[in-house]
C-alpha atoms as a PDB file:
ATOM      1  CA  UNK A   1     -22.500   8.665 -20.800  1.00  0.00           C
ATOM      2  CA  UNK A   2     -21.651   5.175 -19.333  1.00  0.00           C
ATOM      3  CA  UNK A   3     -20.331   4.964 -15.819  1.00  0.00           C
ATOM      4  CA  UNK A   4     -18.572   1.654 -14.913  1.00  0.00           C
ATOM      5  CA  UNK A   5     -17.386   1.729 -11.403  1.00  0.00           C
ATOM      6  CA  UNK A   6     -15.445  -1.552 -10.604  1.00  0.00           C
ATOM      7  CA  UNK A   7     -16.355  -3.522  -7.629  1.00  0.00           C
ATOM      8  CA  UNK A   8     -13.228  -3.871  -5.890  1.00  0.00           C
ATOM      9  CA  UNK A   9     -12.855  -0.205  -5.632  1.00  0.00           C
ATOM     10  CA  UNK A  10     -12.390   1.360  -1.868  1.00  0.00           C
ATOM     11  CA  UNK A  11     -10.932   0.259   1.053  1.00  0.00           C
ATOM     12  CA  UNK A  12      -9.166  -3.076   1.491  1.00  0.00           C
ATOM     13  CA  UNK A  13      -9.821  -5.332   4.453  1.00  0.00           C
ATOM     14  CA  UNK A  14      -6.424  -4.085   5.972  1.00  0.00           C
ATOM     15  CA  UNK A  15      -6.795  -0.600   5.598  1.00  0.00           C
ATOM     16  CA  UNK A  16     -10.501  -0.671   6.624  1.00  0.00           C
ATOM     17  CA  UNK A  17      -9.339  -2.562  10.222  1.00  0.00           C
ATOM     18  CA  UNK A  18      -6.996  -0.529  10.687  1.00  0.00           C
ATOM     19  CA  UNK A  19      -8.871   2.439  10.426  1.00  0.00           C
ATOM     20  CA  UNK A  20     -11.926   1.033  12.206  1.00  0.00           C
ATOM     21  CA  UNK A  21      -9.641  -0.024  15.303  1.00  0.00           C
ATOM     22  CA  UNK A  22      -8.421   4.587  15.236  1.00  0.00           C
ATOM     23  CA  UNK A  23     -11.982   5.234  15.452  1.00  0.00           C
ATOM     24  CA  UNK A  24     -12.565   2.734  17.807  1.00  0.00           C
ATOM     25  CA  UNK A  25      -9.988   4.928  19.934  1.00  0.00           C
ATOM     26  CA  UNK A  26     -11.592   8.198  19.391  1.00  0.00           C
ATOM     27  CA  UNK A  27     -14.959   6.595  20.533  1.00  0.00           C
ATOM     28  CA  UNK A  28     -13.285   5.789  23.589  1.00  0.00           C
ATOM     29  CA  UNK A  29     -12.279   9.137  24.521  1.00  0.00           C
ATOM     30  CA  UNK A  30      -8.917   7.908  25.479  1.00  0.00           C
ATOM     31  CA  UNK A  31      -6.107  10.647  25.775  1.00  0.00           C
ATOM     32  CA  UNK A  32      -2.861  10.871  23.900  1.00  0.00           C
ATOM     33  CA  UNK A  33      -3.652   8.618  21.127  1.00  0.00           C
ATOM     34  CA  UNK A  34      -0.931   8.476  18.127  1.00  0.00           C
ATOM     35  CA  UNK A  35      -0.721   6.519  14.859  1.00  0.00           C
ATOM     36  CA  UNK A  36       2.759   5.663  13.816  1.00  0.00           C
ATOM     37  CA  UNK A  37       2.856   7.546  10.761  1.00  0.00           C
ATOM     38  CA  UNK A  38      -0.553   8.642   8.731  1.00  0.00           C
ATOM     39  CA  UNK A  39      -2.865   5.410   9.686  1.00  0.00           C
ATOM     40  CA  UNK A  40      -3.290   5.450   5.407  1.00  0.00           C
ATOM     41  CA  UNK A  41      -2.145   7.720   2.746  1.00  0.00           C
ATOM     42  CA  UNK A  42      -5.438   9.460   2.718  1.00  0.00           C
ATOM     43  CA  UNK A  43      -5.415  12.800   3.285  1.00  0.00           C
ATOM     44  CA  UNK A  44      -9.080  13.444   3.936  1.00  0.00           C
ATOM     45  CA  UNK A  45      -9.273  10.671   6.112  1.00  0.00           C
ATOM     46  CA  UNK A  46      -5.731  11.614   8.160  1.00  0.00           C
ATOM     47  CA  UNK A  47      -7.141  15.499   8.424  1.00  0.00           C
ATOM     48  CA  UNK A  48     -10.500  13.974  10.012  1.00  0.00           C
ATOM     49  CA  UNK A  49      -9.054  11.858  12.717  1.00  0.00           C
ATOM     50  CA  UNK A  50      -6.301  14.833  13.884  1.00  0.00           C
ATOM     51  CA  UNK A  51      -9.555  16.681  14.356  1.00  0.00           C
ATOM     52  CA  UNK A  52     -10.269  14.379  16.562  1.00  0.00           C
ATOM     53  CA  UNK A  53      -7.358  14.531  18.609  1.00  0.00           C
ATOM     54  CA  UNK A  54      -5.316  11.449  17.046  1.00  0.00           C
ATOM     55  CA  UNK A  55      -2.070  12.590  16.109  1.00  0.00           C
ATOM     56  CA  UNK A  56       0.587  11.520  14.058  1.00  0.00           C
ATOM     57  CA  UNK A  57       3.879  10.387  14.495  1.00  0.00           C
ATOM     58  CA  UNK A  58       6.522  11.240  11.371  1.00  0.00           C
ATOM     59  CA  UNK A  59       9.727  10.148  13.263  1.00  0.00           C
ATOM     60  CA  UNK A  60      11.093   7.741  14.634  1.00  0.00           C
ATOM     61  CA  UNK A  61      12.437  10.728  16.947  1.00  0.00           C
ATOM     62  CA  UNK A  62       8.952  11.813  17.366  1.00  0.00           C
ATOM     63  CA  UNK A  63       8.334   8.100  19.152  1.00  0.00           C
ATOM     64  CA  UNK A  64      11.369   8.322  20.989  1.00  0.00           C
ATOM     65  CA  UNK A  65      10.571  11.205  23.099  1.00  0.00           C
ATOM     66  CA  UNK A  66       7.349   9.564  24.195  1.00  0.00           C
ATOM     67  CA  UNK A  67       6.911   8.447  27.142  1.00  0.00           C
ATOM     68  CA  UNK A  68       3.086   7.471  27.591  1.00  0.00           C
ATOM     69  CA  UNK A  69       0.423   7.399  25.584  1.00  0.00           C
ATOM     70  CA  UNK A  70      -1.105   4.661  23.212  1.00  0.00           C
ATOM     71  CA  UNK A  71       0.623   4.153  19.693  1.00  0.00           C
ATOM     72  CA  UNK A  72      -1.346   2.209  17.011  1.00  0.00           C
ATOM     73  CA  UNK A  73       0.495   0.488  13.965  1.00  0.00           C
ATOM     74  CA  UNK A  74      -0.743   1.383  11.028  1.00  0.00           C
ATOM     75  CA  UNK A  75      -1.609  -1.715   8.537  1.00  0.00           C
ATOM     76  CA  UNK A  76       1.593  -1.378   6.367  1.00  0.00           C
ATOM     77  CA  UNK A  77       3.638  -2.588   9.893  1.00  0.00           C
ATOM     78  CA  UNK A  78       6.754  -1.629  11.361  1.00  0.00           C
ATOM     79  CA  UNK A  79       9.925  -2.896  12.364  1.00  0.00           C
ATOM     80  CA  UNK A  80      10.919  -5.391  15.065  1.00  0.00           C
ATOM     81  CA  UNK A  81      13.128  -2.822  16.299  1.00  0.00           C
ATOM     82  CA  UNK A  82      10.112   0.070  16.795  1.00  0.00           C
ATOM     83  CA  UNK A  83       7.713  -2.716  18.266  1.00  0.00           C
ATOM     84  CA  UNK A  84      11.345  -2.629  20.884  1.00  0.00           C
ATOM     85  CA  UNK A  85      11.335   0.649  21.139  1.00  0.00           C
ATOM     86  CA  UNK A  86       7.872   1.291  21.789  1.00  0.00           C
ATOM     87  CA  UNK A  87       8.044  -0.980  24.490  1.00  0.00           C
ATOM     88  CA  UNK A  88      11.121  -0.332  26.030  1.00  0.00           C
ATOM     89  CA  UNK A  89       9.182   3.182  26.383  1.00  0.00           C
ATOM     90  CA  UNK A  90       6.234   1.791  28.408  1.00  0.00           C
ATOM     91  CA  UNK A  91       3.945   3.143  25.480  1.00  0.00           C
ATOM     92  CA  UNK A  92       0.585   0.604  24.952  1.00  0.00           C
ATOM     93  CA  UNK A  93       0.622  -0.678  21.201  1.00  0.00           C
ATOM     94  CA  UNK A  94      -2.589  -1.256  19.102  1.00  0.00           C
ATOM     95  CA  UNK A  95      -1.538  -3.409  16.624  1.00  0.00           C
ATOM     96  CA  UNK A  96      -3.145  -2.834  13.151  1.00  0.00           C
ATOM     97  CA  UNK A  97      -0.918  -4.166  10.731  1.00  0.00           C
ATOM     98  CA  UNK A  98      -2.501  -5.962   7.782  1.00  0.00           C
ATOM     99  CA  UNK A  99      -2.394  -9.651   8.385  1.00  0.00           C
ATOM    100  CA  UNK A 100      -1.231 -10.398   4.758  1.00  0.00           C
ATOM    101  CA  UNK A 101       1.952  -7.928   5.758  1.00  0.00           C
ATOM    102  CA  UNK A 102       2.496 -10.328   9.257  1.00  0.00           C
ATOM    103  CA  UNK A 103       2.762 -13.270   7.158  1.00  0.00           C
ATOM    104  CA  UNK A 104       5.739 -11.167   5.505  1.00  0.00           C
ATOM    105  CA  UNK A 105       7.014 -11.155   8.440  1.00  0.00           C
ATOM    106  CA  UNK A 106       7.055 -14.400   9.698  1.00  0.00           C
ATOM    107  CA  UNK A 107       8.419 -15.166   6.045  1.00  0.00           C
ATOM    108  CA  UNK A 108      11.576 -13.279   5.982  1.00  0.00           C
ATOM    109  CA  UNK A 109      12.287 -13.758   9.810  1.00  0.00           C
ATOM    110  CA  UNK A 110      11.978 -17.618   9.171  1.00  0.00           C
ATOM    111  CA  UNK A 111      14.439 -16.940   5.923  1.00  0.00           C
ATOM    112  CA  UNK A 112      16.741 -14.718   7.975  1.00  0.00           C
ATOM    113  CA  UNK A 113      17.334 -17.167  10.349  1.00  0.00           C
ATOM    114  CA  UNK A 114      18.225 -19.940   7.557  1.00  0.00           C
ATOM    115  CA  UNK A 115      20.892 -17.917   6.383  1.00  0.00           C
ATOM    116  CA  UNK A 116      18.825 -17.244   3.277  1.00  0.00           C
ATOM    117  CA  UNK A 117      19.294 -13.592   1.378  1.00  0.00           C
ATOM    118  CA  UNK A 118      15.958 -12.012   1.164  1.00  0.00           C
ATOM    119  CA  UNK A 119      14.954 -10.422  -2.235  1.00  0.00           C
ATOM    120  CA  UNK A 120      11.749  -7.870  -1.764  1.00  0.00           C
ATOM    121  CA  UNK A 121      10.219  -7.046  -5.000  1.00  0.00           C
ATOM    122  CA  UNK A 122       8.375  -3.503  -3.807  1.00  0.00           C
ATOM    123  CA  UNK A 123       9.647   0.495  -3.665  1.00  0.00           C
ATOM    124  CA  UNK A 124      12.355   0.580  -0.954  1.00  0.00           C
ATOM    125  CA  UNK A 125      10.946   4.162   0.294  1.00  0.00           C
ATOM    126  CA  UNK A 126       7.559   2.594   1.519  1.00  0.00           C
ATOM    127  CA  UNK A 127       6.418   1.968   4.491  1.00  0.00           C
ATOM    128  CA  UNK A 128       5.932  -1.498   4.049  1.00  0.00           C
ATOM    129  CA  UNK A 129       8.561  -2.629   2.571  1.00  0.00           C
ATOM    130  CA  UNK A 130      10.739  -0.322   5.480  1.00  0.00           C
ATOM    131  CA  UNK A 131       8.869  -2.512   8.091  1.00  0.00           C
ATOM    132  CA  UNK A 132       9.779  -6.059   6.278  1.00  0.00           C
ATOM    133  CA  UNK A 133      13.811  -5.190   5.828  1.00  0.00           C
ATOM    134  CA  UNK A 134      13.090  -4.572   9.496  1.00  0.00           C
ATOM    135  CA  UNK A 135      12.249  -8.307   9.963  1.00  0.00           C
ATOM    136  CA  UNK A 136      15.108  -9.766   7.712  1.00  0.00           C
ATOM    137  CA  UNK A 137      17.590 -10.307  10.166  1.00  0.00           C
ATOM    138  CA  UNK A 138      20.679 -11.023   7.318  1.00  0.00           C
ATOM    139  CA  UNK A 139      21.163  -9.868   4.036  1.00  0.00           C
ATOM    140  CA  UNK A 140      18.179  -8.134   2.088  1.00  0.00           C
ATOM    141  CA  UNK A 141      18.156  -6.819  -1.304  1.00  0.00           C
ATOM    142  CA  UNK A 142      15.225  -4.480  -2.212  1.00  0.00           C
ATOM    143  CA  UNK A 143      14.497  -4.935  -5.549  1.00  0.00           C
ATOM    144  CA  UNK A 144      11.977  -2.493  -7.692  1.00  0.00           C
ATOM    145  CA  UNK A 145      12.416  -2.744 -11.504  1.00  0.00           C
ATOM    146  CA  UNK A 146      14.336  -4.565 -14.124  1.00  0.00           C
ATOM    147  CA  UNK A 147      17.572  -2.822 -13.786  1.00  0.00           C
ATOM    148  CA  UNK A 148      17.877  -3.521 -10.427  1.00  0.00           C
ATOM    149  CA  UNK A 149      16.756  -7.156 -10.965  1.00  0.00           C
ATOM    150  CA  UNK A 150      19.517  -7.162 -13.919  1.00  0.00           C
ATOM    151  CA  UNK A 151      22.749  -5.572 -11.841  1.00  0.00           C
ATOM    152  CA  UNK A 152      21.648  -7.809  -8.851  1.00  0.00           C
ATOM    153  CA  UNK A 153      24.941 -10.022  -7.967  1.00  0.00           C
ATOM    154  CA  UNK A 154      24.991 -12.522  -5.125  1.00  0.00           C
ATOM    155  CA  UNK A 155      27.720 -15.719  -4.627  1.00  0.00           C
ATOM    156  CA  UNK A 156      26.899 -18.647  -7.117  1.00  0.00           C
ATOM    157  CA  UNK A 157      24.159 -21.122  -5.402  1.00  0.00           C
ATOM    158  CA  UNK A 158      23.296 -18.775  -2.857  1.00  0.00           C
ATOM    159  CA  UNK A 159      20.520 -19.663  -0.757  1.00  0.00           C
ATOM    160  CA  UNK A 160      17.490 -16.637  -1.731  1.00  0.00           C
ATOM    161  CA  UNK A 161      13.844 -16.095  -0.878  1.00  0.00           C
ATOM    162  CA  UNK A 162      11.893 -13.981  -2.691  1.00  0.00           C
ATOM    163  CA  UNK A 163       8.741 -12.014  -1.274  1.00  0.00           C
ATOM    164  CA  UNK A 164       7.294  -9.170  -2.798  1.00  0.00           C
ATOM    165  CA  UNK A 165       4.846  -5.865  -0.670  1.00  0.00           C
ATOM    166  CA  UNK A 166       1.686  -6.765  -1.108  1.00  0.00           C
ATOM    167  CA  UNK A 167       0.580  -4.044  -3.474  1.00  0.00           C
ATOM    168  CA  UNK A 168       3.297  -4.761  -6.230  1.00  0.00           C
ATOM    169  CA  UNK A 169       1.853  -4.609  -9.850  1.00  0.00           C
ATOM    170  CA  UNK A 170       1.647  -8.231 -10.386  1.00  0.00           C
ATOM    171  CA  UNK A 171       3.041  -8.564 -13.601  1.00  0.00           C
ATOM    172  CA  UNK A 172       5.932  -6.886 -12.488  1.00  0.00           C
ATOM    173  CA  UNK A 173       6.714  -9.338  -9.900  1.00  0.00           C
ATOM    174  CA  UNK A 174       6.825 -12.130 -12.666  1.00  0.00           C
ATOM    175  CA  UNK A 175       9.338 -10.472 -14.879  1.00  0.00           C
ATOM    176  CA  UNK A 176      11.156  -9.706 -11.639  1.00  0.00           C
ATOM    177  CA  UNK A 177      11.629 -13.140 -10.660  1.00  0.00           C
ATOM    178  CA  UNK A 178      12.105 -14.341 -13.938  1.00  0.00           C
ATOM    179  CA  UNK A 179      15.355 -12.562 -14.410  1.00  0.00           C
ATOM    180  CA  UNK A 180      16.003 -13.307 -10.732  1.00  0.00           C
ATOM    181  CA  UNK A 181      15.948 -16.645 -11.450  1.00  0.00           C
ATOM    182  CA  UNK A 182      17.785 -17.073 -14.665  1.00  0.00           C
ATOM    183  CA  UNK A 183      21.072 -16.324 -11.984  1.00  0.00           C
ATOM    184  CA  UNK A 184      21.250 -19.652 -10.877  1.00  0.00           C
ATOM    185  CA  UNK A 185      20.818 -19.284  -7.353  1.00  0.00           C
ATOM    186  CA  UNK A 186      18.988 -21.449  -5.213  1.00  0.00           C
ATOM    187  CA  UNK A 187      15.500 -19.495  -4.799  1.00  0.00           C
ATOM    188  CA  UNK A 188      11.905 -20.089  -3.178  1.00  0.00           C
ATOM    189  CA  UNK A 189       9.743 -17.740  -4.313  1.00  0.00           C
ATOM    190  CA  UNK A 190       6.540 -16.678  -2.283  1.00  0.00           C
ATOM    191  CA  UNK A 191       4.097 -14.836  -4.058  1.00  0.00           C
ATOM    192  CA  UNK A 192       3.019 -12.490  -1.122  1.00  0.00           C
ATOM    193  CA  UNK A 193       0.522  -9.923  -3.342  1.00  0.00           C
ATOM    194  CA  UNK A 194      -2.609 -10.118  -1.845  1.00  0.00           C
ATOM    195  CA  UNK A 195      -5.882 -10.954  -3.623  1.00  0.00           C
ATOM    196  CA  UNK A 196      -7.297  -7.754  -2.945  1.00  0.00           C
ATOM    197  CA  UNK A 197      -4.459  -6.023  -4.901  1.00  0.00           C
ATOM    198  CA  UNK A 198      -4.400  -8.892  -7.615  1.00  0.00           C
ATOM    199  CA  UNK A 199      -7.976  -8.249  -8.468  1.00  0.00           C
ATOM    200  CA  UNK A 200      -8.288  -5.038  -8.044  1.00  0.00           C
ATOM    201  CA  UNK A 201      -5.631  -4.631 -10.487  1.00  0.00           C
ATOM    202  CA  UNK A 202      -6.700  -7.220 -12.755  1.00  0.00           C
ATOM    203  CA  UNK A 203     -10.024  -5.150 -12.956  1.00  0.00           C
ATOM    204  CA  UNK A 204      -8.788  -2.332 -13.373  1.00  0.00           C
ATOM    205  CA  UNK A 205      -7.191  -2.966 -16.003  1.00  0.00           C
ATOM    206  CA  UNK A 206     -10.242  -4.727 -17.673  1.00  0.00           C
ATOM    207  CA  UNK A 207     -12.588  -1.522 -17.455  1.00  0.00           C
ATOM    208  CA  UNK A 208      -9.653   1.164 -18.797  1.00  0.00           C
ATOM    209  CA  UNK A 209      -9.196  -1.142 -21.904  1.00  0.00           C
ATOM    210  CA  UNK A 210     -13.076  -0.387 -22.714  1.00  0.00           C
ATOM    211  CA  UNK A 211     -13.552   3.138 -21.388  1.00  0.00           C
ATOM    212  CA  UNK A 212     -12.608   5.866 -23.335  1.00  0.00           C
ATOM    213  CA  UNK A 213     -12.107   8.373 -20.072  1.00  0.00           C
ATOM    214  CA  UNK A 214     -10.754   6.156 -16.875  1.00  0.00           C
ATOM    215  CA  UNK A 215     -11.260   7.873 -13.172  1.00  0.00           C
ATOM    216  CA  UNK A 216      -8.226   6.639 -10.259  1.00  0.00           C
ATOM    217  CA  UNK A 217      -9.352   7.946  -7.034  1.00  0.00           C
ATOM    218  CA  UNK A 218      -6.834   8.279  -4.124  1.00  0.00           C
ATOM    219  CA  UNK A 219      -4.638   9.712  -2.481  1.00  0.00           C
ATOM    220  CA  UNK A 220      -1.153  10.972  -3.979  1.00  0.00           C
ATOM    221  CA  UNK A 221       1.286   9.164  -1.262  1.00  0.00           C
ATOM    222  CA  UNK A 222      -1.049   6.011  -2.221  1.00  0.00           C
ATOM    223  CA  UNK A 223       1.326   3.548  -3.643  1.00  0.00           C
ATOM    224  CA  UNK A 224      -1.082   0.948  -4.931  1.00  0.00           C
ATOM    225  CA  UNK A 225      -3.445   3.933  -6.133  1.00  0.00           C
ATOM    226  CA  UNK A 226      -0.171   5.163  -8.073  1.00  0.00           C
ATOM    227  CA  UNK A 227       0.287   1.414  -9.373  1.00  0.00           C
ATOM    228  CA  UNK A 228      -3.490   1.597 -10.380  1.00  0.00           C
ATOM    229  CA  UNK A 229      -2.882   4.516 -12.434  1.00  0.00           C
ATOM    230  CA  UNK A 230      -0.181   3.405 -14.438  1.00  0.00           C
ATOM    231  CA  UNK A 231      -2.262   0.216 -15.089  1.00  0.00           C
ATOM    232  CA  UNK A 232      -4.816   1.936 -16.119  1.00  0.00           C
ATOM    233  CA  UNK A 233      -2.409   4.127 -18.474  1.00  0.00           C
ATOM    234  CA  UNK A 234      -1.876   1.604 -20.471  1.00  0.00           C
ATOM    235  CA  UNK A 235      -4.954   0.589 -21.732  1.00  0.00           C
ATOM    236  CA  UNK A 236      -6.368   4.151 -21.515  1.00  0.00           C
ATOM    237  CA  UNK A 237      -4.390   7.415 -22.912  1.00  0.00           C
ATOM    238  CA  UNK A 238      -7.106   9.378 -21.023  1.00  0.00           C
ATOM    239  CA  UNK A 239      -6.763   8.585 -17.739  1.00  0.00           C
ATOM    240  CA  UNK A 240      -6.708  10.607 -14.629  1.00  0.00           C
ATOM    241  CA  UNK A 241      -5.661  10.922 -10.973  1.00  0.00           C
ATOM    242  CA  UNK A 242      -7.897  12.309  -8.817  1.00  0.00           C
ATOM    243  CA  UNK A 243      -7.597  12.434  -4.906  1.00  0.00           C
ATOM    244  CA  UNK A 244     -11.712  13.967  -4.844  1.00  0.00           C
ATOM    245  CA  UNK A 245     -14.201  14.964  -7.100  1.00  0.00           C
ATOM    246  CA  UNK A 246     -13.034  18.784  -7.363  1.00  0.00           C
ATOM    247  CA  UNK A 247     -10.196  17.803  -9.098  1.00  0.00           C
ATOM    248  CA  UNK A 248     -12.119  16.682 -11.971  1.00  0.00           C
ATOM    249  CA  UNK A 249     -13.130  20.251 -12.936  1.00  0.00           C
ATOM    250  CA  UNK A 250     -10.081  21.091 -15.288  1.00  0.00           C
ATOM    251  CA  UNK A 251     -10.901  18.373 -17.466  1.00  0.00           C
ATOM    252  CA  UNK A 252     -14.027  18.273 -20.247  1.00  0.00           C
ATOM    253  CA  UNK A 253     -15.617  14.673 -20.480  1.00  0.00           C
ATOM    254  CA  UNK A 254     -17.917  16.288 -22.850  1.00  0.00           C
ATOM    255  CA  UNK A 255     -16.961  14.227 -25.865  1.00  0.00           C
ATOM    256  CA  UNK A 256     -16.291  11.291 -23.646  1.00  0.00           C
ATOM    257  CA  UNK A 257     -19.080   7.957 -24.008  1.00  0.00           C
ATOM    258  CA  UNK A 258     -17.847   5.571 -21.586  1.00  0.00           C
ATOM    259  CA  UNK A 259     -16.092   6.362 -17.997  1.00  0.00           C
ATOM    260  CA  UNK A 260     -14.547   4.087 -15.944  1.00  0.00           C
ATOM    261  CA  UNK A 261     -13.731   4.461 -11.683  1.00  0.00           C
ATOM    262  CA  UNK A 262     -11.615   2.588  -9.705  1.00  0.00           C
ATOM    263  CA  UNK A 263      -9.776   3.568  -6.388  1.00  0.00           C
ATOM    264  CA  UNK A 264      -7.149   2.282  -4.262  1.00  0.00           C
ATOM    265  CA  UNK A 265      -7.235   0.314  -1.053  1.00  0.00           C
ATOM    266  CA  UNK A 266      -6.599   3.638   0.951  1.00  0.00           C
ATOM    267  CA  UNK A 267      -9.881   5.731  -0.478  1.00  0.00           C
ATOM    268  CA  UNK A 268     -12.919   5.964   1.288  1.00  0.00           C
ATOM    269  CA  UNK A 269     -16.339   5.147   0.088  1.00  0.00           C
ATOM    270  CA  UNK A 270     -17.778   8.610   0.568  1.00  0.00           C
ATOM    271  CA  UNK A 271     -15.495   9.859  -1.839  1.00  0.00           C
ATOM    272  CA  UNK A 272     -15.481   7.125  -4.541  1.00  0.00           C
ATOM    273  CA  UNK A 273     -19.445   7.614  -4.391  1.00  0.00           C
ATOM    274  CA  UNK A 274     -19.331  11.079  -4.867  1.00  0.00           C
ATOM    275  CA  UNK A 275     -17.054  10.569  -7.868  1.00  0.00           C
ATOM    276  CA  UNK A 276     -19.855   8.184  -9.070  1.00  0.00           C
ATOM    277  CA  UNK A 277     -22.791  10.379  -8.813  1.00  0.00           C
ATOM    278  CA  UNK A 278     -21.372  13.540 -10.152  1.00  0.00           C
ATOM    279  CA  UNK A 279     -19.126  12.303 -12.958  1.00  0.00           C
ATOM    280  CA  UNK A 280     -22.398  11.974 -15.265  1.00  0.00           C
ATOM    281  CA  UNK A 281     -24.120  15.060 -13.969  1.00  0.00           C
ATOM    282  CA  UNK A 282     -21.064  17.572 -14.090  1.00  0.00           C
ATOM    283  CA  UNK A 283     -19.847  16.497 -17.348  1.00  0.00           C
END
């Protein structure tokens, strides 16, 4: 059997600064530690820090009620109005957000303050995409498939900016803002999918249109692992979703020539290595 694990497979450089800079704080020793929701949607590597004594905030209820104690922002961002609270609080702030996310930020804030209505291509339920409408100040439209972009009616000429989160499927975003802009308003679109996403995507794709078994590691709140795995659907009927190696077992690669890994931006490399080794050997 033939084992193709793609290169851009793993951790991102947001995720992996953000979770360097938790460690960093269990190193440290330092008391009452919490991450503002799971630092990434990992659930191996979310059980291994609470071990550890960093705990995790759910709520914004949860942060309320805190009163000291040191808060770290987890790389998808939050908010203007938690960065607020946490500091009308007296709580210290580690900020990891992912810088690509900050520059979402600035965007929309910038927009906001134009007057301009801000279009987000991403899924409104994510983090991410929570923390940007947070940074909008006006009107802000959340847009995630064709149906939406379709029904999507604003005053003629209106003044729009587009951004997207930075793990949209890339494609998506273009058919997005083509029927976005076939309205007639006055738009500036920003691509703001990052690289990392973009390639690992684009590779992804690449090795599941020559495997005949393709392998997504990560972890099931993952969004861009989810987005991997319907990329790699496409090209490959036999693809699976794994969040380790033991979940492999229920399926017989016995017949199977060529296997393909990838993983998304929130798995870590112990895992996707263990995946690597074994897949030939177990099957």
């Amino acid at each position: 059997m033939e084992v193709i694990l793609a290169k851009t497979a793993g951790f991102c450089f947001g995720v992996k600064r953000a979770v360097d800079k938790v460690y960093e704080q269990v190193d440290s020793g330092k008391p009452d530690v919490y991450t503002f929701g799971p630092i990434i949607h990992n659930e191996e590597v979310v059980r291994d820090l609470e071990e550890k004594g960093i705990h995790v905030l759910h709520t914004e209820e949860e942060l309320c009620r805190l009163t000291q104690g040191t808060v770290i922002i987890r790389s998808h961002g939050v908010s203007r109005r938690i960065y607020e609270l946490m500091e009308k609080n007296g709580l210290e702030v580690i900020d990891a957000t992912c810088p690509f996310v900050k520059k979402i930020h600035r965007i929309v804030q910038e927009a906001g303050n134009r007057g301009d209505t801000v279009i987000i291509a991403g899924s409104r339920a994510h983090p991410e995409v929570e923390g940007i409408v947070g940074w909008c100040g006006g009107q802000a439209w959340v847009v995630e498939n064709r149906e939406e972009a379709e029904k999507l009616d604003l005053e003629a000429g209106a003044q729009v900016t587009i951004v997207a989160q930075t793990t949209f499927n890339y494609n998506k975003f273009k058919d997005l803002v083509e029927i976005i802009l076939k309205k007639g308003y006055n738009s500036s679109v920003v691509n703001t999918i990052c690289n990392a996403t973009q390639e690992r995507q684009e590779e992804a794709s690449r090795i599941a249109a020559q495997a005949d078994a393709m392998i997504v590691v990560g972890g099931r709140h993952s969004s861009n692992t989810q987005k991997l795995f319907e990329i790699c659907k496409k090209e490959c009927e036999n693809t699976y979703y794994i969040q380790t190696f033991g979940d492999l077992t229920e399926h017989d690669f016995q017949t199977v020539r060529t296997v393909g890994i990838t993983a998304g931006a929130s798995t870590p490399k112990n895992i996707i290595e263990e995946v690597h080794t074994n897949v030939r050997i177990k099957f």
